[in-house]
PDB file of N, CA and C in Angstrom:
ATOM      1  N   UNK A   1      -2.744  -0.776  -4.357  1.00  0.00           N
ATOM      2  CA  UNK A   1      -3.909  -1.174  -3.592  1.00  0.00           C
ATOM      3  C   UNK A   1      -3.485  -1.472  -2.156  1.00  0.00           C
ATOM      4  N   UNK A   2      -3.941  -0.926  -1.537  1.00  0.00           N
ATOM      5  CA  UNK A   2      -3.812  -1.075   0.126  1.00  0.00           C
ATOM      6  C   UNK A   2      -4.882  -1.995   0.898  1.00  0.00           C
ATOM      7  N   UNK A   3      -4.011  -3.243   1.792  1.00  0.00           N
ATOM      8  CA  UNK A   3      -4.620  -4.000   2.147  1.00  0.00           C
ATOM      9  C   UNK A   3      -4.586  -4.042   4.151  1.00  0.00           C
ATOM     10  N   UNK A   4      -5.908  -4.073   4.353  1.00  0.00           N
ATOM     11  CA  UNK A   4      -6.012  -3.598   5.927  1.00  0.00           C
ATOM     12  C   UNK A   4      -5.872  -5.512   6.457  1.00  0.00           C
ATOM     13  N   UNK A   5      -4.807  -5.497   7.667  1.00  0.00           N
ATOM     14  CA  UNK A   5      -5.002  -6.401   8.375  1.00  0.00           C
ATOM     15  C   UNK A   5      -5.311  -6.542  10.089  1.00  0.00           C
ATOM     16  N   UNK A   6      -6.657  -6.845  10.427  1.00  0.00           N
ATOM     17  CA  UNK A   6      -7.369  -6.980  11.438  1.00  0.00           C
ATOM     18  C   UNK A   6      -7.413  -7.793  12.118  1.00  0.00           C
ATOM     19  N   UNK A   7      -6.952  -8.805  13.052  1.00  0.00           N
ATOM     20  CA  UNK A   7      -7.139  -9.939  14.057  1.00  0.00           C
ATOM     21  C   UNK A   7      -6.729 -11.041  13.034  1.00  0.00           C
ATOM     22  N   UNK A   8      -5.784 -11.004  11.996  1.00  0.00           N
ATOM     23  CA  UNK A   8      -5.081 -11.822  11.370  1.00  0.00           C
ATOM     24  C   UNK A   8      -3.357 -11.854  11.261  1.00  0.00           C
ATOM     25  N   UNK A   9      -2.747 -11.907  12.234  1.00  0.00           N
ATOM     26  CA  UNK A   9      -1.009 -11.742  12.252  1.00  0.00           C
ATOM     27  C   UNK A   9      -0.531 -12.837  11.313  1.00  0.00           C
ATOM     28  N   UNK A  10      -0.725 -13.828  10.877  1.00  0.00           N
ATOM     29  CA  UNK A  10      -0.918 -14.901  10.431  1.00  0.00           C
ATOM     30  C   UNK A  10      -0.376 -14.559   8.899  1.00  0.00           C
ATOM     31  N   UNK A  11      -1.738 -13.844   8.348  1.00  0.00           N
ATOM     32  CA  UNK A  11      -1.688 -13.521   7.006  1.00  0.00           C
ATOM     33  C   UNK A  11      -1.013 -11.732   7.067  1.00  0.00           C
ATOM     34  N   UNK A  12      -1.132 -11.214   7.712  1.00  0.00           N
ATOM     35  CA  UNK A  12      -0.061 -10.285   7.876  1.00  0.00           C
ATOM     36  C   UNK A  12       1.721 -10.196   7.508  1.00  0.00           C
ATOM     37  N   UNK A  13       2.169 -11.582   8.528  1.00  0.00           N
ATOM     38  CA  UNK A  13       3.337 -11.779   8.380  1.00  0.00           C
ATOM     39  C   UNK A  13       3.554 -12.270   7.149  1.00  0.00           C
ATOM     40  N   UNK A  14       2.642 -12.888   6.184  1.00  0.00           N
ATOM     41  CA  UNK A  14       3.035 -13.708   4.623  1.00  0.00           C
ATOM     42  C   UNK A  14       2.898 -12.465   3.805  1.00  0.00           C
ATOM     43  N   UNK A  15       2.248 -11.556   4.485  1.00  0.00           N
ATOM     44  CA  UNK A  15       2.526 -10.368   3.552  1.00  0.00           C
ATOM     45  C   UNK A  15       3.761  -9.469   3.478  1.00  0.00           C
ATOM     46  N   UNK A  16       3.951  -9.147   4.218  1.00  0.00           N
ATOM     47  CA  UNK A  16       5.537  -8.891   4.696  1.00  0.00           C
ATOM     48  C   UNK A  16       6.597  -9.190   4.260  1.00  0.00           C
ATOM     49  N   UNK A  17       6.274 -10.893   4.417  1.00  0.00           N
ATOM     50  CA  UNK A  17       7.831 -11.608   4.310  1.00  0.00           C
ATOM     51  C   UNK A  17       7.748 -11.282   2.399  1.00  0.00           C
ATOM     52  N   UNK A  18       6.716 -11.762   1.702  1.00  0.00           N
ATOM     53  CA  UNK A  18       6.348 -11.989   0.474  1.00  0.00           C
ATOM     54  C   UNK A  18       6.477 -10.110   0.093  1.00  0.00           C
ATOM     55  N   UNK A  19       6.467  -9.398   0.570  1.00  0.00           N
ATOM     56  CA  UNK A  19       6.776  -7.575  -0.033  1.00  0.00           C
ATOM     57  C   UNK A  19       7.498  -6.834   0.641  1.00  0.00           C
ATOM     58  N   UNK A  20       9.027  -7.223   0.932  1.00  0.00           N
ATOM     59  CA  UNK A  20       9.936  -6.701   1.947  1.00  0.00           C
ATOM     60  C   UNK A  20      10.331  -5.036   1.158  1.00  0.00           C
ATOM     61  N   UNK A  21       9.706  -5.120  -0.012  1.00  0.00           N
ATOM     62  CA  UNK A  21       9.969  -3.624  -0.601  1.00  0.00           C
ATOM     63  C   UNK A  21       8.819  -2.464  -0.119  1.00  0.00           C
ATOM     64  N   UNK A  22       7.564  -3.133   0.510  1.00  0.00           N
ATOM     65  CA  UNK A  22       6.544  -2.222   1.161  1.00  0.00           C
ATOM     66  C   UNK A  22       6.441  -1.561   1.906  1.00  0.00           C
ATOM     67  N   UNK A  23       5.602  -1.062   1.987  1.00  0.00           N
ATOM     68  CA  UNK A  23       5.000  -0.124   3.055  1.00  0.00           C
ATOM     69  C   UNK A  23       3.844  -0.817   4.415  1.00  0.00           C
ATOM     70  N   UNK A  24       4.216  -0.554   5.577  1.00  0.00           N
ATOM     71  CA  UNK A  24       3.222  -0.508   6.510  1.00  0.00           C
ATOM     72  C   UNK A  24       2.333   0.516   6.974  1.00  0.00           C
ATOM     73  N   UNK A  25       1.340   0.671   7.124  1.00  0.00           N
ATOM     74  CA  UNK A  25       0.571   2.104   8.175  1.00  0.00           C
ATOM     75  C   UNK A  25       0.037   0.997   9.357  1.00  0.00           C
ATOM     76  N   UNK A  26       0.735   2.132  10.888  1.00  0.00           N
ATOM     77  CA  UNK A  26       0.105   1.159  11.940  1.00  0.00           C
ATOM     78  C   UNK A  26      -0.714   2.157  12.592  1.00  0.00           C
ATOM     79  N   UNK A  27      -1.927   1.592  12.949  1.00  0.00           N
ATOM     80  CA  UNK A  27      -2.875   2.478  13.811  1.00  0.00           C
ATOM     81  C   UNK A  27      -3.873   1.621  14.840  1.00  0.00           C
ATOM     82  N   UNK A  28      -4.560   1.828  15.492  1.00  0.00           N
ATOM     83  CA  UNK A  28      -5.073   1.647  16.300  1.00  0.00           C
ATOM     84  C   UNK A  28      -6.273   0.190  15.900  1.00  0.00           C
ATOM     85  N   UNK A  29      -6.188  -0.759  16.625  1.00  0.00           N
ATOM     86  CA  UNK A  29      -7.646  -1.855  16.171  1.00  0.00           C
ATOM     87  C   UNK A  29      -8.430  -1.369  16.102  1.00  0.00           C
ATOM     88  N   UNK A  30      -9.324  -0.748  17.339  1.00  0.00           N
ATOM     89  CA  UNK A  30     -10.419  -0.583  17.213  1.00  0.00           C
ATOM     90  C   UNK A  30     -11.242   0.944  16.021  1.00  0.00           C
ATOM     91  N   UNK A  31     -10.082   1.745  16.140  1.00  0.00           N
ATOM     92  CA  UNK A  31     -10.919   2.857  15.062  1.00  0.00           C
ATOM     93  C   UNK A  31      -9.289   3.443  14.263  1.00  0.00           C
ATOM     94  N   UNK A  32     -10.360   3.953  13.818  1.00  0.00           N
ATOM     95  CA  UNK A  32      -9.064   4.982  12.905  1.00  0.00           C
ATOM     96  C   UNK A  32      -8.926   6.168  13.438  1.00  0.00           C
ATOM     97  N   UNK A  33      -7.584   6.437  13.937  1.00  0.00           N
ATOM     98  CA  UNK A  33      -7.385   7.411  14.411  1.00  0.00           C
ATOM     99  C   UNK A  33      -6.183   8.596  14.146  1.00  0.00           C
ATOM    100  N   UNK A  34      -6.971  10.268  13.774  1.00  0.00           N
ATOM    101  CA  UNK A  34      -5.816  10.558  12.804  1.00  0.00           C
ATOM    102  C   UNK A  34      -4.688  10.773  13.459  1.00  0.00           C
ATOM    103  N   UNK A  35      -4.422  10.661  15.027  1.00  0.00           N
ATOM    104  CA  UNK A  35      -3.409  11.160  15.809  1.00  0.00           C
ATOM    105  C   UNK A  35      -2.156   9.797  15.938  1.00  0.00           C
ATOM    106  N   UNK A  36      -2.788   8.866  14.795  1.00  0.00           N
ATOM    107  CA  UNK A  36      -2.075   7.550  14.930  1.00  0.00           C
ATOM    108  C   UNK A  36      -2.120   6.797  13.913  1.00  0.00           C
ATOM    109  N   UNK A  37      -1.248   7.494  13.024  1.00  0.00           N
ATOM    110  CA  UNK A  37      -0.556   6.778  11.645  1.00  0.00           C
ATOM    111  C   UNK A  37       0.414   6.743  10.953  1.00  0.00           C
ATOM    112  N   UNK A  38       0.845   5.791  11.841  1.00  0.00           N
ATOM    113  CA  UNK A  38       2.658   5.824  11.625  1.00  0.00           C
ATOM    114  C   UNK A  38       2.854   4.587  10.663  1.00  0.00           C
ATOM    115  N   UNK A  39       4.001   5.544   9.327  1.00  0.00           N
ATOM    116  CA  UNK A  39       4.141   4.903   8.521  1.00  0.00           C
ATOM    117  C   UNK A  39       5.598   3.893   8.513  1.00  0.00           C
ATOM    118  N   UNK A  40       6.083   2.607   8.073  1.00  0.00           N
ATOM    119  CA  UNK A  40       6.765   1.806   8.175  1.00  0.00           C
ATOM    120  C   UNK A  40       7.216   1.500   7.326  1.00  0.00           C
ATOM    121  N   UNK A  41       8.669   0.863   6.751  1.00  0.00           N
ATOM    122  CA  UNK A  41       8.827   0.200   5.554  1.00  0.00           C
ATOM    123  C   UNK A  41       8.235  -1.365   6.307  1.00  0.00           C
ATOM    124  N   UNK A  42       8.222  -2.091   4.897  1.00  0.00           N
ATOM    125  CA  UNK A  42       7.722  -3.639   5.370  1.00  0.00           C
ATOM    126  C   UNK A  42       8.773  -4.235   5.962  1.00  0.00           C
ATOM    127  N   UNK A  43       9.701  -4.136   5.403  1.00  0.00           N
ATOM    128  CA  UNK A  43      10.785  -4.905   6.974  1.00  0.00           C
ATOM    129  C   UNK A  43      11.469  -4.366   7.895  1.00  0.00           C
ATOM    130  N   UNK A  44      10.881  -3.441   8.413  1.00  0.00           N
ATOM    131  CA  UNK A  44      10.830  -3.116  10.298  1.00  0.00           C
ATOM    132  C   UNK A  44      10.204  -4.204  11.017  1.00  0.00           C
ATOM    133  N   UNK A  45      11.930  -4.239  11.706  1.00  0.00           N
ATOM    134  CA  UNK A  45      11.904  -4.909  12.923  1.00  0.00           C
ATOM    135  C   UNK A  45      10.510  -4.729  13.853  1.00  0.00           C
ATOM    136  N   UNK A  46      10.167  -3.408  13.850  1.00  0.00           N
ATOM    137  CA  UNK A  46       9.561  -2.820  14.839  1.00  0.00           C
ATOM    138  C   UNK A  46       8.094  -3.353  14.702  1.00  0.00           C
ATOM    139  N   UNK A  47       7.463  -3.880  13.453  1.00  0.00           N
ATOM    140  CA  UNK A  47       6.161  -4.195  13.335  1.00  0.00           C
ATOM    141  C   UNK A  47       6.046  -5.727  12.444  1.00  0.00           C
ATOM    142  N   UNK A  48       7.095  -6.289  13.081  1.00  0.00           N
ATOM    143  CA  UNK A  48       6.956  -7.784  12.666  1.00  0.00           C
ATOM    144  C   UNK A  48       7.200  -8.614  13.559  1.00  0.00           C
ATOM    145  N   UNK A  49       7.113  -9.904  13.784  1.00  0.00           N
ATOM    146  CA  UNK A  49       7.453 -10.613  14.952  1.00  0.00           C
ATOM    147  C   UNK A  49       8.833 -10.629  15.023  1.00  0.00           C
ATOM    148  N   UNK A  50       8.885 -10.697  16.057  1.00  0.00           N
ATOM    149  CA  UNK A  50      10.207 -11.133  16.743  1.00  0.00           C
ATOM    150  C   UNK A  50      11.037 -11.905  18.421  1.00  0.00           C
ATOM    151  N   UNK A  51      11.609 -12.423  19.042  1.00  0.00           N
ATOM    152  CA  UNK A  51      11.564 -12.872  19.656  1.00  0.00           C
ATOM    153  C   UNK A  51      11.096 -12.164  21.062  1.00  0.00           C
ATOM    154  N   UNK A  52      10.170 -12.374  22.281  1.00  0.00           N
ATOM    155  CA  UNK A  52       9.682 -12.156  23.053  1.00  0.00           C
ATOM    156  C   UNK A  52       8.653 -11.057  22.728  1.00  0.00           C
ATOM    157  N   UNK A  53       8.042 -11.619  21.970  1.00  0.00           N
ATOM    158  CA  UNK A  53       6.884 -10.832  21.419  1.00  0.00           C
ATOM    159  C   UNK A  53       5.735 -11.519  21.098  1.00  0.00           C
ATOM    160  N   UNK A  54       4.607 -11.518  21.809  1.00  0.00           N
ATOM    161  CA  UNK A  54       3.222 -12.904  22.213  1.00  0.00           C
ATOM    162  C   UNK A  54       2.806 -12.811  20.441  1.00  0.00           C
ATOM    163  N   UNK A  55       2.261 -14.023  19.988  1.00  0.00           N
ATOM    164  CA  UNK A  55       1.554 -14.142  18.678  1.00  0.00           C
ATOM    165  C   UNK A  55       0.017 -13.647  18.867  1.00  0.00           C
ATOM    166  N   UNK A  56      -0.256 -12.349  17.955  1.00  0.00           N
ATOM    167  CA  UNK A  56      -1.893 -12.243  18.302  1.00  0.00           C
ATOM    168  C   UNK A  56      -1.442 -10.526  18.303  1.00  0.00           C
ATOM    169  N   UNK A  57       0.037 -10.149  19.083  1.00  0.00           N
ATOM    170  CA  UNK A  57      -0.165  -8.668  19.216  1.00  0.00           C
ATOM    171  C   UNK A  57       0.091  -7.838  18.158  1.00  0.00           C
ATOM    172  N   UNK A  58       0.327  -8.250  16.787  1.00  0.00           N
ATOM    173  CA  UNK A  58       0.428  -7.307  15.705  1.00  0.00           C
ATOM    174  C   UNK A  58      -0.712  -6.903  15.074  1.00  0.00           C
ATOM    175  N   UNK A  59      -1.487  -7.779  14.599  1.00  0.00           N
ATOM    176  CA  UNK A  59      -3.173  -7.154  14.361  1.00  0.00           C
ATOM    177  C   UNK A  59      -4.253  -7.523  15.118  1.00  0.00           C
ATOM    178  N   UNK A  60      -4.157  -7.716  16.372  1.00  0.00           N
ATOM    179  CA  UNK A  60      -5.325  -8.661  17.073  1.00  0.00           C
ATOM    180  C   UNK A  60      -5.851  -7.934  18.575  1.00  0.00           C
ATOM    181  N   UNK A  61      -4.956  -7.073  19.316  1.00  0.00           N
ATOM    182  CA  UNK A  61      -5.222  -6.620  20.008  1.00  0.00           C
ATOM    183  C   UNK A  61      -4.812  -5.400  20.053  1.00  0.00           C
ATOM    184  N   UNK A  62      -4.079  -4.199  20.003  1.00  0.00           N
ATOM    185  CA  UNK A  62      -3.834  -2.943  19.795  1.00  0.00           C
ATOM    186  C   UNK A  62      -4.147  -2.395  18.583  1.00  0.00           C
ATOM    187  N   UNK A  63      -3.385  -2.916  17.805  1.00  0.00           N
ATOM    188  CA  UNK A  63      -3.409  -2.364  16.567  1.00  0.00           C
ATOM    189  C   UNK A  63      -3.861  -3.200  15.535  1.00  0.00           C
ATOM    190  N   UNK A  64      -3.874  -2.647  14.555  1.00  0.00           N
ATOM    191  CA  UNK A  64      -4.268  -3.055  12.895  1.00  0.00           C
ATOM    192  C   UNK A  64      -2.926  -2.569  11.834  1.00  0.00           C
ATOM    193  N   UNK A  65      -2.900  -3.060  10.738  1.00  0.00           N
ATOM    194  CA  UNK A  65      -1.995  -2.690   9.953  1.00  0.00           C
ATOM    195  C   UNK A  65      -2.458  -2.505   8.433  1.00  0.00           C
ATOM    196  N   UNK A  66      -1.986  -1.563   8.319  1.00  0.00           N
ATOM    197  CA  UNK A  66      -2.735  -1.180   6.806  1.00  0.00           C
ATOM    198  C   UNK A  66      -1.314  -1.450   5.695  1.00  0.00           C
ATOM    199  N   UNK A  67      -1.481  -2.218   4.723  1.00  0.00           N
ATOM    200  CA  UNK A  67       0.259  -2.770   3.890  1.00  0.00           C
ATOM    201  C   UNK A  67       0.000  -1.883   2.427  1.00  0.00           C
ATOM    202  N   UNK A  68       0.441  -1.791   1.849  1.00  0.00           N
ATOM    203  CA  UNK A  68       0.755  -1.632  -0.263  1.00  0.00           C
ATOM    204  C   UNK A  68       2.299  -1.316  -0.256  1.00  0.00           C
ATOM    205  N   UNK A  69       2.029  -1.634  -1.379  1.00  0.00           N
ATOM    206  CA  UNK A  69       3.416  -1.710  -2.508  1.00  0.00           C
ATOM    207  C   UNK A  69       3.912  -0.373  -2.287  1.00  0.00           C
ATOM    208  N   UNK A  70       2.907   0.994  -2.853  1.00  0.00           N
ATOM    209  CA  UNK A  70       3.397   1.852  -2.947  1.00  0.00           C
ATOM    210  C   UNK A  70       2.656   3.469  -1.820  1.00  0.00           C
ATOM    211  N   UNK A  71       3.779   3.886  -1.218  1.00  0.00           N
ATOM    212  CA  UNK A  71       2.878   4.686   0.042  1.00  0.00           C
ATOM    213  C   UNK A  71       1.721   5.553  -0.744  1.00  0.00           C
ATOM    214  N   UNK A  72       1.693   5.822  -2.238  1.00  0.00           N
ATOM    215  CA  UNK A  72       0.737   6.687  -2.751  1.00  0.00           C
ATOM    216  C   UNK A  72      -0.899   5.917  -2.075  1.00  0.00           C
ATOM    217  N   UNK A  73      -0.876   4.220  -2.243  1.00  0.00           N
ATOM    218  CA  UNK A  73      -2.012   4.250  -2.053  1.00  0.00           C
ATOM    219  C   UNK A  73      -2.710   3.845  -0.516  1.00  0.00           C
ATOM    220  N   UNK A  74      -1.043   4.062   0.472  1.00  0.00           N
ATOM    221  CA  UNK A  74      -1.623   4.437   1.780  1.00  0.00           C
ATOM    222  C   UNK A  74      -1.893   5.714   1.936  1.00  0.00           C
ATOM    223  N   UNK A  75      -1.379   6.940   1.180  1.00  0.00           N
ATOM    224  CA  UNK A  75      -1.741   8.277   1.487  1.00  0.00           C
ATOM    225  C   UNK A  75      -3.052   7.962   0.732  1.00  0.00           C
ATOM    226  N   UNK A  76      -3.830   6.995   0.043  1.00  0.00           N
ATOM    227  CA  UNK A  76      -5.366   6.967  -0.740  1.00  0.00           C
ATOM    228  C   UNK A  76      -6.357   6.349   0.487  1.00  0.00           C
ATOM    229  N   UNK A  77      -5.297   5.100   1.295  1.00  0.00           N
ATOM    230  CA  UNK A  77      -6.320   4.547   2.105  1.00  0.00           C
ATOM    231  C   UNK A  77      -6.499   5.722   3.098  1.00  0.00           C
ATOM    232  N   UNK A  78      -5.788   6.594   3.859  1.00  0.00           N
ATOM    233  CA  UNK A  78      -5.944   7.422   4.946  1.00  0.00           C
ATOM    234  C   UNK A  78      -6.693   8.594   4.184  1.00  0.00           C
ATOM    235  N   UNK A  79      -7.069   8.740   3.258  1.00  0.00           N
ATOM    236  CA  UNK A  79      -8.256  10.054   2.703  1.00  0.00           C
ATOM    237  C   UNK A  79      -9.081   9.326   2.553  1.00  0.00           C
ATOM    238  N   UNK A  80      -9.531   8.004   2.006  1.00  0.00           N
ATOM    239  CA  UNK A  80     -10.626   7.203   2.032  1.00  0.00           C
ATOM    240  C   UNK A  80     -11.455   7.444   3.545  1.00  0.00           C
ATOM    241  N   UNK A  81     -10.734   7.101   4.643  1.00  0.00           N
ATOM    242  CA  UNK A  81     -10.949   6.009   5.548  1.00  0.00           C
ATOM    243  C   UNK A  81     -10.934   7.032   6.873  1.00  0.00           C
ATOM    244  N   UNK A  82     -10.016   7.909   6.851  1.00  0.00           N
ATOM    245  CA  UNK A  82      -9.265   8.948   7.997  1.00  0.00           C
ATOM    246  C   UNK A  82      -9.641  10.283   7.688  1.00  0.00           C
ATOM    247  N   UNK A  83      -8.606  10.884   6.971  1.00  0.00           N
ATOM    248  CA  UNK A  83      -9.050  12.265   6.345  1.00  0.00           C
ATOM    249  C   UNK A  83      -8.598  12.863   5.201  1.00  0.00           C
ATOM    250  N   UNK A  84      -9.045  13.460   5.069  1.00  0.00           N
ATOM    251  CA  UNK A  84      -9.106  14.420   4.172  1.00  0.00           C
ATOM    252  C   UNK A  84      -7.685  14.691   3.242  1.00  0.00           C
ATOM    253  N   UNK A  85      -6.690  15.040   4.179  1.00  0.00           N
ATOM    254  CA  UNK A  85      -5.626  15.429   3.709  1.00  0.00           C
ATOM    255  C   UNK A  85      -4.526  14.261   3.652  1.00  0.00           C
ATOM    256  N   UNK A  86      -4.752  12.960   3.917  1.00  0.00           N
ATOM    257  CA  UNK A  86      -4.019  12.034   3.432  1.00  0.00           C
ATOM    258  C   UNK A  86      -2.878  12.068   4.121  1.00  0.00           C
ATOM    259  N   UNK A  87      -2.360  12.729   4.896  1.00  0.00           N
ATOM    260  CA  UNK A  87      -1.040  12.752   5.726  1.00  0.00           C
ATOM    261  C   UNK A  87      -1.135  11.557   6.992  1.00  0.00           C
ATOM    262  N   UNK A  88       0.337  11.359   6.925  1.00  0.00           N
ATOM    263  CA  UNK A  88       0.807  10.515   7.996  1.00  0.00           C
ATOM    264  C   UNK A  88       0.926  11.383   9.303  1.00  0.00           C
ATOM    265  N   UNK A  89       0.620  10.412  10.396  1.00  0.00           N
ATOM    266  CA  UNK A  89       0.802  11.273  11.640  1.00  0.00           C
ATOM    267  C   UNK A  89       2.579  11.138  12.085  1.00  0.00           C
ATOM    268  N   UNK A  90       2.930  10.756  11.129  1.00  0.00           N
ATOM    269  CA  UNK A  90       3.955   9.923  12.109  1.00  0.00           C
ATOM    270  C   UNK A  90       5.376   9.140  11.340  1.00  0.00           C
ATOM    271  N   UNK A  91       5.888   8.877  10.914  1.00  0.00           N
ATOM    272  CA  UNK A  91       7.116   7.841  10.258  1.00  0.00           C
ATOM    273  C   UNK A  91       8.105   6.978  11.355  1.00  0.00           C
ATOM    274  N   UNK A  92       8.408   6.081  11.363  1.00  0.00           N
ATOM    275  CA  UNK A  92       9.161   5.156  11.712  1.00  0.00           C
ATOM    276  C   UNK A  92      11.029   5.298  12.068  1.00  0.00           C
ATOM    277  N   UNK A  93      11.389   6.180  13.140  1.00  0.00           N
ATOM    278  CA  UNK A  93      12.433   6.720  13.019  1.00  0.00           C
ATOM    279  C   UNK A  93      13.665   5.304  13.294  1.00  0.00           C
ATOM    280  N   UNK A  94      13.204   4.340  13.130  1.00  0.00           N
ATOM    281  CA  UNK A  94      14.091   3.313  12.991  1.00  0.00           C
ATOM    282  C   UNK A  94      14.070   2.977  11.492  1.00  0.00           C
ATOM    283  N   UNK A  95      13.303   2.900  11.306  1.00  0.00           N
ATOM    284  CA  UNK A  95      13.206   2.133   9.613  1.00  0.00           C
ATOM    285  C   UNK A  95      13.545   3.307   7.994  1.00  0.00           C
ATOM    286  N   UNK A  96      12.905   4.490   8.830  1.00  0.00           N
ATOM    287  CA  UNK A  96      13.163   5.736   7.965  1.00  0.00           C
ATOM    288  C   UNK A  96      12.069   5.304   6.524  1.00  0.00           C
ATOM    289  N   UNK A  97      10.756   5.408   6.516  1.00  0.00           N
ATOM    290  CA  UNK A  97      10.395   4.960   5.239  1.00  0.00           C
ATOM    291  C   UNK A  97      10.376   6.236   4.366  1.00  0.00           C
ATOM    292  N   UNK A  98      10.825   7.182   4.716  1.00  0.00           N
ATOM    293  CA  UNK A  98      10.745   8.071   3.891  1.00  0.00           C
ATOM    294  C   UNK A  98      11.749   8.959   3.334  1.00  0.00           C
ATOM    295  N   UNK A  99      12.954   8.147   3.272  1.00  0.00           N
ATOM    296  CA  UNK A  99      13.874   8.276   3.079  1.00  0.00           C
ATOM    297  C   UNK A  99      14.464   7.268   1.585  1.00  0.00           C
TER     298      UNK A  99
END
């Protein structure tokens, strides 16, 4: 089950810390966009806080974050929600989630 987080970094980060075996999808706040869905493992550096980084900018102003356990049911949320064909725009060449 894939869970979307929106103008909440808060409950974002307890998700994270609490499923360091997960998956992230990061895309855009305001819409879904298919040119922007880059997938993450849950503990990348790259989409969690870290030092010199304002509280508010992980789901509150750019982006949103879409989390699950397993990427099958982020490739379910992006055919739900995005399109059709369920593909990622994108993977995380620091974190490698697909590897």
């Amino acid at each position: 089950m894939a869970l979307e987080f929106v103008n909440d970094d808060a409950a974002y980060l307890r998700w994270i810390a609490g499923h360091p075996a997960g998956f992230v999808l990061n895309t855009f706040h305001r819409h879904h966009s298919p040119s922007f869905l880059v997938l993450h493992k849950a503990d990348c550096f790259t989409i969690g806080f870290r030092r010199g980084l304002k509280y508010g900018t992980l789901t509150q102003q750019r982006y949103r974050k879409i989390c699950a356990e397993d990427i099958d049911d982020l490739r379910g949320w992006i055919r739900s929600q995005v399109r059709a064909d369920g593909l990622f725009s994108g993977h995380c060449s620091k974190c490698n989630p697909l590897e």
